[in-house]
C-alpha atoms as a PDB file:
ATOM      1  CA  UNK A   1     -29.812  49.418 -30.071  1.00  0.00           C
ATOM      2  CA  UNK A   2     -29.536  50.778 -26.285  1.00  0.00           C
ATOM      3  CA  UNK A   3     -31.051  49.799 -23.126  1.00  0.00           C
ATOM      4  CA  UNK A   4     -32.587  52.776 -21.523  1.00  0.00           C
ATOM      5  CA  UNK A   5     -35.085  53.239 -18.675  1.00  0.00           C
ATOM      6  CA  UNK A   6     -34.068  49.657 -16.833  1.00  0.00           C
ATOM      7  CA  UNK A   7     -34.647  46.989 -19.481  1.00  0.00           C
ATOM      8  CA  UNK A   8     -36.798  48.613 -21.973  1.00  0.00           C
ATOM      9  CA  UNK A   9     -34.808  48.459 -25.284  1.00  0.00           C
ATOM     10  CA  UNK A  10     -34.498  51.145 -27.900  1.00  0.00           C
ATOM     11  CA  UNK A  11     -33.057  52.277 -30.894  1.00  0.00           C
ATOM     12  CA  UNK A  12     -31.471  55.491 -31.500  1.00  0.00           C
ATOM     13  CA  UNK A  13     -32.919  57.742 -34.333  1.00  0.00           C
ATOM     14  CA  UNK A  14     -30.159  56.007 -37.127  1.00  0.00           C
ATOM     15  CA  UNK A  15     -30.944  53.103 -35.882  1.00  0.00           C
ATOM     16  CA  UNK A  16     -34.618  52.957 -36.372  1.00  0.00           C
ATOM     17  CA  UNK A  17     -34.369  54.598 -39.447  1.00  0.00           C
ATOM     18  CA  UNK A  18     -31.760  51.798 -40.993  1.00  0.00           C
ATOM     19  CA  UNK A  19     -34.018  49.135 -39.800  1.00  0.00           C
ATOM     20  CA  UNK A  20     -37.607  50.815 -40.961  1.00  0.00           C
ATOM     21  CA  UNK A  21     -35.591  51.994 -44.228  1.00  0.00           C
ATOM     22  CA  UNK A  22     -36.163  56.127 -44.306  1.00  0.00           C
ATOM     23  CA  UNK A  23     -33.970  58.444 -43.545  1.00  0.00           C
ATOM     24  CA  UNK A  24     -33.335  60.089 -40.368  1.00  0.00           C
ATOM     25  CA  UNK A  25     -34.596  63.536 -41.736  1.00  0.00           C
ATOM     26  CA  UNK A  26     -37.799  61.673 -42.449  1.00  0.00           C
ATOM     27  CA  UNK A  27     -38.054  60.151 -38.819  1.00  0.00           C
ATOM     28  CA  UNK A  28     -37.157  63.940 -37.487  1.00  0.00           C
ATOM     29  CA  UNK A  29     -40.036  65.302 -39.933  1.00  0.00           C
ATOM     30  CA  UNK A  30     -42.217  62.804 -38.451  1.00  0.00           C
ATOM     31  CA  UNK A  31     -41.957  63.982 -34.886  1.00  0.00           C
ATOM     32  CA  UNK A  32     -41.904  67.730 -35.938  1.00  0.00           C
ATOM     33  CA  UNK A  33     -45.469  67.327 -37.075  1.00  0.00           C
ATOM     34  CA  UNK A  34     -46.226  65.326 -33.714  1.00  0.00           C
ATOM     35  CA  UNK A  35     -46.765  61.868 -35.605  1.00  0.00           C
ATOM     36  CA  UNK A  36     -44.269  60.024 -33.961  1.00  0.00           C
ATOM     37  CA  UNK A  37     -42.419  61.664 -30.939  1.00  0.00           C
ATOM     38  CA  UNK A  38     -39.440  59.739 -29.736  1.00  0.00           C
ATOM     39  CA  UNK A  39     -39.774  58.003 -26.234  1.00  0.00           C
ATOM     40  CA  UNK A  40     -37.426  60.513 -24.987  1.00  0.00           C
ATOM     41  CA  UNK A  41     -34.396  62.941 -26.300  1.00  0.00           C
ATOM     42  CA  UNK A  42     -30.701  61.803 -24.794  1.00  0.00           C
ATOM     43  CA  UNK A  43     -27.688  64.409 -24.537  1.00  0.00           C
ATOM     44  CA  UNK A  44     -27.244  66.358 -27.459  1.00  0.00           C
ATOM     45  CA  UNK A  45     -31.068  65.903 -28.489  1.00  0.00           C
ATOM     46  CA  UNK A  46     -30.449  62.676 -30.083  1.00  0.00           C
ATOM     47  CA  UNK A  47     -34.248  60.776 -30.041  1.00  0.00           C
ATOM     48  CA  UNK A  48     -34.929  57.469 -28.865  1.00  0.00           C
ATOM     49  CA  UNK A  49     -37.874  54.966 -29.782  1.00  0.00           C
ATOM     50  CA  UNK A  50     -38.847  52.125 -27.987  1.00  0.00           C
ATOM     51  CA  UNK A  51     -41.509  49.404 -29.199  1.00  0.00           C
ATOM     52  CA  UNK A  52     -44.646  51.597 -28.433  1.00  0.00           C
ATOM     53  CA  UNK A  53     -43.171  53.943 -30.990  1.00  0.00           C
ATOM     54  CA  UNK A  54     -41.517  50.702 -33.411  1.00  0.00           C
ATOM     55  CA  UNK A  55     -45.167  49.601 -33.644  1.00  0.00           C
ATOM     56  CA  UNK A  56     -46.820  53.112 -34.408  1.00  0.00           C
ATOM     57  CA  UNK A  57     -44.312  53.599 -37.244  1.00  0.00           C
ATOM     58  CA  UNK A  58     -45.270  50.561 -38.848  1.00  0.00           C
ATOM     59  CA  UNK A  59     -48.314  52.108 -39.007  1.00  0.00           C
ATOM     60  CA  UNK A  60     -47.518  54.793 -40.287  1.00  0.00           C
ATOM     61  CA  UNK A  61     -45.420  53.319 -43.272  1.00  0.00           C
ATOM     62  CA  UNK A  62     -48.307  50.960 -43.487  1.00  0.00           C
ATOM     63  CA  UNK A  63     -50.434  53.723 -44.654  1.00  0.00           C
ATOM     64  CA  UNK A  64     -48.286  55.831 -46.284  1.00  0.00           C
ATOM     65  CA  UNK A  65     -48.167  52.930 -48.876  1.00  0.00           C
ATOM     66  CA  UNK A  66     -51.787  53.500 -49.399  1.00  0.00           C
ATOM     67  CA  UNK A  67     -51.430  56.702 -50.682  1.00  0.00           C
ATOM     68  CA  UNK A  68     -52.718  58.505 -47.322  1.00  0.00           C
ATOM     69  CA  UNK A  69     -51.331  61.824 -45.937  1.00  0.00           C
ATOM     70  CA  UNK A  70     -49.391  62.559 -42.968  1.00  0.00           C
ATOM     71  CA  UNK A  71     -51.960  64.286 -41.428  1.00  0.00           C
ATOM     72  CA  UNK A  72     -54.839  61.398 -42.353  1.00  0.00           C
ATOM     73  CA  UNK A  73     -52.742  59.372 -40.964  1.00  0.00           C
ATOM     74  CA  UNK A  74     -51.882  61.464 -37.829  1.00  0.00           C
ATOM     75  CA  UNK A  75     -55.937  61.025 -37.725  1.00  0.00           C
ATOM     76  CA  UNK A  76     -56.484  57.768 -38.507  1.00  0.00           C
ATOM     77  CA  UNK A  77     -53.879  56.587 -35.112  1.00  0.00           C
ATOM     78  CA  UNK A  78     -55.464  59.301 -33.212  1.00  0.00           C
ATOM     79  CA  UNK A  79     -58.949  57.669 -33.601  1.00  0.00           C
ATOM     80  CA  UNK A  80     -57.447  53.897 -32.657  1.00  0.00           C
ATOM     81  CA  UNK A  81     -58.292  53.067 -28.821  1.00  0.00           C
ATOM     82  CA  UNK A  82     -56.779  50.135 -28.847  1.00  0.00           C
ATOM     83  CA  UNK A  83     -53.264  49.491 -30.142  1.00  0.00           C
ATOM     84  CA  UNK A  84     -53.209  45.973 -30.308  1.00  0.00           C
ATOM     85  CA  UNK A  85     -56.589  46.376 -32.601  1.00  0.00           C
ATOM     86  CA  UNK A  86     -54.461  48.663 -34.751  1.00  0.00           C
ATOM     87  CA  UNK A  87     -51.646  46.068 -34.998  1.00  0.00           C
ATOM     88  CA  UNK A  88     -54.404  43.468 -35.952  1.00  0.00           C
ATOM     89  CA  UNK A  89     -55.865  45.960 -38.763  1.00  0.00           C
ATOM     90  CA  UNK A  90     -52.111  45.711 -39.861  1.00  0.00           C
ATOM     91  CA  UNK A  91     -51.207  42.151 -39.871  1.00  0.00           C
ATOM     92  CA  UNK A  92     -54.941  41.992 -41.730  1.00  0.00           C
ATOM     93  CA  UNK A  93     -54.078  44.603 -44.591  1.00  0.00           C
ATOM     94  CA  UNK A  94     -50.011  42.893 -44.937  1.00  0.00           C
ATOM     95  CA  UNK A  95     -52.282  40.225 -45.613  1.00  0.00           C
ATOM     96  CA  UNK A  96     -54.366  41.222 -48.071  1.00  0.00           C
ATOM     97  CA  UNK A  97     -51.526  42.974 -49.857  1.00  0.00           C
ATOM     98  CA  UNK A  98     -49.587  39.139 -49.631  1.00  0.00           C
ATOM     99  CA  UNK A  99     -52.311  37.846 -51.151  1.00  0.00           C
ATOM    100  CA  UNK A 100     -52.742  40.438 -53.902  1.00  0.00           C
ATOM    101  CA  UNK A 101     -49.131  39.586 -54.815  1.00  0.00           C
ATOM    102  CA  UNK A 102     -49.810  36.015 -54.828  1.00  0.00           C
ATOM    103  CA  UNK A 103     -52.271  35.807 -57.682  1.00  0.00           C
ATOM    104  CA  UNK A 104     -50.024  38.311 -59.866  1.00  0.00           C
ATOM    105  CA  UNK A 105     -46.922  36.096 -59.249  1.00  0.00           C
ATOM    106  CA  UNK A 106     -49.624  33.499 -60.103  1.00  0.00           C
ATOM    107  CA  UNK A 107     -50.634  35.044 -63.678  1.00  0.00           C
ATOM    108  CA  UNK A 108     -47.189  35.944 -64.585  1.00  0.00           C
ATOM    109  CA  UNK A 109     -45.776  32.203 -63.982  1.00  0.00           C
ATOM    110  CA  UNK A 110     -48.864  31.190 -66.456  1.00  0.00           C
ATOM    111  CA  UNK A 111     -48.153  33.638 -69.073  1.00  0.00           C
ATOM    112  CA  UNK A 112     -44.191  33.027 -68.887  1.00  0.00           C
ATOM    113  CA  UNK A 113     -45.458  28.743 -69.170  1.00  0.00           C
ATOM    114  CA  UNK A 114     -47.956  29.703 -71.781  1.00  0.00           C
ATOM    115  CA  UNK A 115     -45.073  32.124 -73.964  1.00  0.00           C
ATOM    116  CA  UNK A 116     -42.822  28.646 -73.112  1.00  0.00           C
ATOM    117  CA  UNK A 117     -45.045  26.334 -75.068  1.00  0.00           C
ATOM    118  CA  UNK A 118     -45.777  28.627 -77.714  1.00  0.00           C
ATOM    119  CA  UNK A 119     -49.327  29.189 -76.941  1.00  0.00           C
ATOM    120  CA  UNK A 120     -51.664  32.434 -76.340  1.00  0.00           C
ATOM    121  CA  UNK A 121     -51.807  33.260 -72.719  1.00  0.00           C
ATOM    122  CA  UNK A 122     -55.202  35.510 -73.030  1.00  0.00           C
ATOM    123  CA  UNK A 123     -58.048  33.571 -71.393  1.00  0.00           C
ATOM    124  CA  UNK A 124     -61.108  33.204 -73.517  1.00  0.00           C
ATOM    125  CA  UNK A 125     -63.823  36.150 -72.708  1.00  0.00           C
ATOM    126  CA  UNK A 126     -65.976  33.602 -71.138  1.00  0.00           C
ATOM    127  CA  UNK A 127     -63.733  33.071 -68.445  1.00  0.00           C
ATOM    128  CA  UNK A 128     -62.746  36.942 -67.095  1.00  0.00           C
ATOM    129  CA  UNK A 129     -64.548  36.161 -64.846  1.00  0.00           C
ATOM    130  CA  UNK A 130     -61.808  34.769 -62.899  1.00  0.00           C
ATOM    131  CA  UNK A 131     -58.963  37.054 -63.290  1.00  0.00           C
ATOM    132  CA  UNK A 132     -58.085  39.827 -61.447  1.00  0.00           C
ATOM    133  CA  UNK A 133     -59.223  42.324 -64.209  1.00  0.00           C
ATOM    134  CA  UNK A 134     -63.080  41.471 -62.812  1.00  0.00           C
ATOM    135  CA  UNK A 135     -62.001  41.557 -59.226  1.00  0.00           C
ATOM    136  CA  UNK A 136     -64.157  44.388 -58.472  1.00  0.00           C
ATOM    137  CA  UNK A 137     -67.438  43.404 -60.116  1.00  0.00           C
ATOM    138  CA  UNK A 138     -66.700  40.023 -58.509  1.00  0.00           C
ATOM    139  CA  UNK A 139     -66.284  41.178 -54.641  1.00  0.00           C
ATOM    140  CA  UNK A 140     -69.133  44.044 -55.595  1.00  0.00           C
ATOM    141  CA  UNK A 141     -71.426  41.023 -56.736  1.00  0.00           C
ATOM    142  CA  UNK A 142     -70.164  38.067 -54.708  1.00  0.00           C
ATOM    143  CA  UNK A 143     -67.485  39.115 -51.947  1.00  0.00           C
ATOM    144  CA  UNK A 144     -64.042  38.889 -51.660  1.00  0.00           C
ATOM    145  CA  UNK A 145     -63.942  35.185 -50.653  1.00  0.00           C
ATOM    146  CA  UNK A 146     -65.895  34.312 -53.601  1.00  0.00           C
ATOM    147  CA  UNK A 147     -63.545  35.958 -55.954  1.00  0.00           C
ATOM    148  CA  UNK A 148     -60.349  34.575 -53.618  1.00  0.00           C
ATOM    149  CA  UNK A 149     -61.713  30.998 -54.103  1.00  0.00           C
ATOM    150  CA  UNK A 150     -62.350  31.713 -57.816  1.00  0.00           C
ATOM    151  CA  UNK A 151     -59.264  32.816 -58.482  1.00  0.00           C
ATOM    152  CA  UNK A 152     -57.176  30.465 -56.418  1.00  0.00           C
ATOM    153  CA  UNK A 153     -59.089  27.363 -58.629  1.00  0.00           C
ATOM    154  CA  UNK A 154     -59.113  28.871 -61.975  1.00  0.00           C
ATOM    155  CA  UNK A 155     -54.973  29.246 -61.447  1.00  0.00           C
ATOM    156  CA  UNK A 156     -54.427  26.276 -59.723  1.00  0.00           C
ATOM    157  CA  UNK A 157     -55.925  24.421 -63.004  1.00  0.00           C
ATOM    158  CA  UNK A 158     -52.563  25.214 -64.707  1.00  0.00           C
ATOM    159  CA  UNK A 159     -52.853  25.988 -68.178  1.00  0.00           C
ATOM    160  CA  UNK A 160     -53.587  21.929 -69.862  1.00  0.00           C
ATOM    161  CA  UNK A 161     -56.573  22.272 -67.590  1.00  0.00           C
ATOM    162  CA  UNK A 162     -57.443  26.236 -68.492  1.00  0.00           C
ATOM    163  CA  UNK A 163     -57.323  25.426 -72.131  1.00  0.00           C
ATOM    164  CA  UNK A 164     -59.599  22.323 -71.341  1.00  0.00           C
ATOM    165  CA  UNK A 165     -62.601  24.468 -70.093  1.00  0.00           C
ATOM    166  CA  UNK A 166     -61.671  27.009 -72.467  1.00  0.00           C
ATOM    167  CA  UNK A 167     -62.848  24.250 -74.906  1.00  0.00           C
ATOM    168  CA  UNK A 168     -65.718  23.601 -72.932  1.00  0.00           C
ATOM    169  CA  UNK A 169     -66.479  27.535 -72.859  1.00  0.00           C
ATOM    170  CA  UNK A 170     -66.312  27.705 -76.728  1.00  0.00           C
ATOM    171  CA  UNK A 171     -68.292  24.627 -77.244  1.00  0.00           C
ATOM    172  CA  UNK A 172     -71.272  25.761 -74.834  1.00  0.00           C
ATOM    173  CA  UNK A 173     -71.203  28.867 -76.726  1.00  0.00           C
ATOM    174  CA  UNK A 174     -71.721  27.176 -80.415  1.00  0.00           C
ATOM    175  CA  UNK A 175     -74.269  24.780 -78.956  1.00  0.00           C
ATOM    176  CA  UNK A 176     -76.329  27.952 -77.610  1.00  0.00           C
ATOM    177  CA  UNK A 177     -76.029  29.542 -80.936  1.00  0.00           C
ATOM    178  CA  UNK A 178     -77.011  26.075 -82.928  1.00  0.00           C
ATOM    179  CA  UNK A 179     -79.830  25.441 -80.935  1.00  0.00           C
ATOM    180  CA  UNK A 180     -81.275  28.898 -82.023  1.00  0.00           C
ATOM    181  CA  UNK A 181     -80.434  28.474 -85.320  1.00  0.00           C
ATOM    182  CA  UNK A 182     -82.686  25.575 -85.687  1.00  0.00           C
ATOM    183  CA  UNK A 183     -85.740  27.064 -84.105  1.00  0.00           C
ATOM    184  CA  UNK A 184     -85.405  25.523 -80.374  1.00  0.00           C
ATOM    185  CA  UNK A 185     -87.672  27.637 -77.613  1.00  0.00           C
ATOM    186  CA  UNK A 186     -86.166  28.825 -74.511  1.00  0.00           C
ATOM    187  CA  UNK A 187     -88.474  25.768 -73.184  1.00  0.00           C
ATOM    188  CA  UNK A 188     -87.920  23.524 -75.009  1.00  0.00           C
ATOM    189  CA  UNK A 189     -86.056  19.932 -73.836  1.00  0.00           C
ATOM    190  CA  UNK A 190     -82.893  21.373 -75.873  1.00  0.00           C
ATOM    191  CA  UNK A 191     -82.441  24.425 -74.627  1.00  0.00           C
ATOM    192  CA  UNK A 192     -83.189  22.701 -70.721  1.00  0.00           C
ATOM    193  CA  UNK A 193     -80.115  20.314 -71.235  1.00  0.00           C
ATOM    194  CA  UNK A 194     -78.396  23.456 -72.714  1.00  0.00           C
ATOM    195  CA  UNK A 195     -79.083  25.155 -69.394  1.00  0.00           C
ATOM    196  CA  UNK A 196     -78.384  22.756 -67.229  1.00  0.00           C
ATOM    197  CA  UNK A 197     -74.442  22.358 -68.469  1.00  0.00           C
ATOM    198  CA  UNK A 198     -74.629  26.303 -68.547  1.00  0.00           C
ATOM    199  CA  UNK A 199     -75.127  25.956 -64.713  1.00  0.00           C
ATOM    200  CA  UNK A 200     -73.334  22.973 -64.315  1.00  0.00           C
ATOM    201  CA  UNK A 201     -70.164  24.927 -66.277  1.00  0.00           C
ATOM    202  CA  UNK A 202     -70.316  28.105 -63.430  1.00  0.00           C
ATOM    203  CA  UNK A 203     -69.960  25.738 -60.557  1.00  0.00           C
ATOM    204  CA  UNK A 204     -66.531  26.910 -59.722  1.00  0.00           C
ATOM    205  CA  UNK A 205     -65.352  26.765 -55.874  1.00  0.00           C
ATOM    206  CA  UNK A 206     -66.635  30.662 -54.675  1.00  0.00           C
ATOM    207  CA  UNK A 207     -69.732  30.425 -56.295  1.00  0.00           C
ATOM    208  CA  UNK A 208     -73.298  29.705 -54.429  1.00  0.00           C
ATOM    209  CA  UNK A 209     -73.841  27.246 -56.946  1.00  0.00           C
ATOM    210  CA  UNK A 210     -70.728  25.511 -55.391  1.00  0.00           C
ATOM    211  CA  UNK A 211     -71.645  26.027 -52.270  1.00  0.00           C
ATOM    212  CA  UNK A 212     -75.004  24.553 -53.020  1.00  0.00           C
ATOM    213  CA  UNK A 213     -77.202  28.086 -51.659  1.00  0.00           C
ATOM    214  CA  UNK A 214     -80.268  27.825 -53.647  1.00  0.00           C
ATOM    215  CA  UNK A 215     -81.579  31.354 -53.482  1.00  0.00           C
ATOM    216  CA  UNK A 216     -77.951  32.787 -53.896  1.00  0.00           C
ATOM    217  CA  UNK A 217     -77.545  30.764 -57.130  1.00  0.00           C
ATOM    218  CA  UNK A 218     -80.859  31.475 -58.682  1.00  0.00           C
ATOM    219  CA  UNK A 219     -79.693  35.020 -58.298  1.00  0.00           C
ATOM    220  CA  UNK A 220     -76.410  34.302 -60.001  1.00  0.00           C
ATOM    221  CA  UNK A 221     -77.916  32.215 -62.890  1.00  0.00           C
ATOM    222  CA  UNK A 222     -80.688  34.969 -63.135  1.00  0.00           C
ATOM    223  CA  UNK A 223     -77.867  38.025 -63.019  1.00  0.00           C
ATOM    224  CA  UNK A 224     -75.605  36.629 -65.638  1.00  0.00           C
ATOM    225  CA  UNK A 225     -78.166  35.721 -67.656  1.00  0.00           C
ATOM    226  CA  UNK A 226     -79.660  39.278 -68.075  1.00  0.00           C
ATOM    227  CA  UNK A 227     -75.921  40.714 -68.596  1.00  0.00           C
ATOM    228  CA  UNK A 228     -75.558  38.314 -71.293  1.00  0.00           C
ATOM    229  CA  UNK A 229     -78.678  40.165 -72.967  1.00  0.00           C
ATOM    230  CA  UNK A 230     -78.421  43.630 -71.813  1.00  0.00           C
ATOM    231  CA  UNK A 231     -74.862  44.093 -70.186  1.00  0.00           C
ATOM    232  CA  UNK A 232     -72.488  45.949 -73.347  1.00  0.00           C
ATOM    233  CA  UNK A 233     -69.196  44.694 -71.605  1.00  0.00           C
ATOM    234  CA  UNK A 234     -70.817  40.730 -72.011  1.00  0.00           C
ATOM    235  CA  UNK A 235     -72.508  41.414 -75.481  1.00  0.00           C
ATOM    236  CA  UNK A 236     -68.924  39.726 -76.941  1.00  0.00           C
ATOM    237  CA  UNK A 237     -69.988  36.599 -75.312  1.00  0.00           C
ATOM    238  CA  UNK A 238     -72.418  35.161 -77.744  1.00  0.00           C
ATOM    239  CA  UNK A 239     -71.775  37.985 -80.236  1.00  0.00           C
ATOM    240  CA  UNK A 240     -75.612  37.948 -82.049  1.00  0.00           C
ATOM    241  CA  UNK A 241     -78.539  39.583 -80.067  1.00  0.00           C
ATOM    242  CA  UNK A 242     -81.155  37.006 -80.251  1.00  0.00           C
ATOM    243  CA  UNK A 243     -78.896  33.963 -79.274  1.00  0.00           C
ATOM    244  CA  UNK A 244     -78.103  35.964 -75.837  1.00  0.00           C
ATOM    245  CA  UNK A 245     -81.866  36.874 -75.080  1.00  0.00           C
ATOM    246  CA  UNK A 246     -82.482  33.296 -76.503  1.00  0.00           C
ATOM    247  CA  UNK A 247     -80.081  32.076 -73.430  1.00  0.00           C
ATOM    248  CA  UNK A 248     -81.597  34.432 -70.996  1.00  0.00           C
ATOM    249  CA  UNK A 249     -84.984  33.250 -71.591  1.00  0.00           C
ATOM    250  CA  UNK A 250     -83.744  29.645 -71.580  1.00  0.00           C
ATOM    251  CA  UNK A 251     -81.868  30.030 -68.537  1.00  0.00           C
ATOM    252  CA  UNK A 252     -84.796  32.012 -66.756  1.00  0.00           C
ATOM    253  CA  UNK A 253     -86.825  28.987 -67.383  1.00  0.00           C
ATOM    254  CA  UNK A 254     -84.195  26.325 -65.857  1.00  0.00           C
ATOM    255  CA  UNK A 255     -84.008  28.555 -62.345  1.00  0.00           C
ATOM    256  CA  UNK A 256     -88.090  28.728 -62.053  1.00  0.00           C
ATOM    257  CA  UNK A 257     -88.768  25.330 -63.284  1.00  0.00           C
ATOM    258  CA  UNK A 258     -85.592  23.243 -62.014  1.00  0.00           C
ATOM    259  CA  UNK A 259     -83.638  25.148 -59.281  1.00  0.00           C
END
């Protein structure tokens, strides 16, 4: 590191490169293609950045991890107006990216305590929901703080309390299937007190229906209830045909008469 240009400090080409973790050739390919020029060329052509140019290469390897091109990238920087709202897009995608790694360190620590007491670590179908194999559908549906907040609870639980409303999951399930069995209409005062623990059991922190939103949740209840029915990737859920359109129609009836 140098002082050049009164007490502006620098770093020399090696430099930089040791600290960002390329190579040199890769900091000299950068400013061929006009990327990232150095702040200015000592004797002997040797380049030297300053912080301007420190910041723009985090950029750079920012996006480079995304899978973007040099000359996207070269783009995307040419179309910022405002560096320090480029640095905030960064801090905001390190960020996400943190976070991301969070919830898999998360999973992992709950398989490696489920392998540890001898137990299945596989969450029951009912409650995908909440991993990050439905994050999409989830953010798609919901946004991304309602799958966050989802996600956070359901693996802050630990797994005593997963396998607890596992149980609970299971046991709605047979309930809904008994109460068909014996000839109970979607109306009827069974199938109401089925509904309401149905709603009652999707309550989780990120949901409207924890956040109390009325119109939000009756589209929730009214959503899930018609993927139960009609959805392929759900039809597991209940397994038989009729119970799932017999817990649509009982749950349709719960959001128009009680919600």
């Amino acid at each position: 590191m140098t002082e050049g240009g009164g007490t502006a400090v620098e770093w020399t080409i090696g430099e930089l490169a040791a600290r960002a973790g390329v190579s040199s050739r890769t900091l000299r390919h950068y400013d061929l293609v006009g990327l990232l020029p150095p702040s200015r060329t000592g004797p002997g052509g040797l380049r030297h950045y300053g912080p301007g140019e420190v910041a723009r290469l985090q950029r750079i390897l920012l996006l480079r991890r995304t899978g973007m091109g040099l000359a996207d990238i070269g783009r995307v920087l040419s179309e910022e107006l405002d560096e320090v709202e480029g640095l905030r897009a960064h801090v905001a995608a390190l960020e996400e990216e943190r976070e991301r790694v969070d919830r898999r360190l998360r999973a992992v620590r709950h398989t490696l305590r489920a392998r540890e007491a001898g137990v299945d670590p596989s969450p029951d179908v009912m409650l995908e929901g909440f991993n990050d194999r439905y994050e999409e559908e989830v953010v798609r549906r919901w946004g991304e703080e309602a799958f966050r907040a989802a996600n956070d609870w359901w693996h802050g639980k630990g797994l005593a309390g997963q396998q607890e409303w596992k149980r609970r999951a299971q046991a709605l399930v047979a309930d809904w299937a008994a109460a068909h069995r014996e000839g109970a209409a979607p109306g009827s005062a069974r199938a109401r007190d089925l509904a309401v623990r149905h709603v009652e059991w999707l309550a989780v922190p990120g949901t409207p229906l924890h956040a109390g939103e009325r119109e939000r949740s009756v589209e929730m209840v009214e959503c899930l209830a018609d993927a139960y029915a009609k959805d392929p990737a759900y039809a597991h859920i209940f397994r038989d045909a009729e119970v799932a359109e017999f817990v649509r129609e009982a749950l349709y009836v719960h959001t128009r008469t009680r919600m």
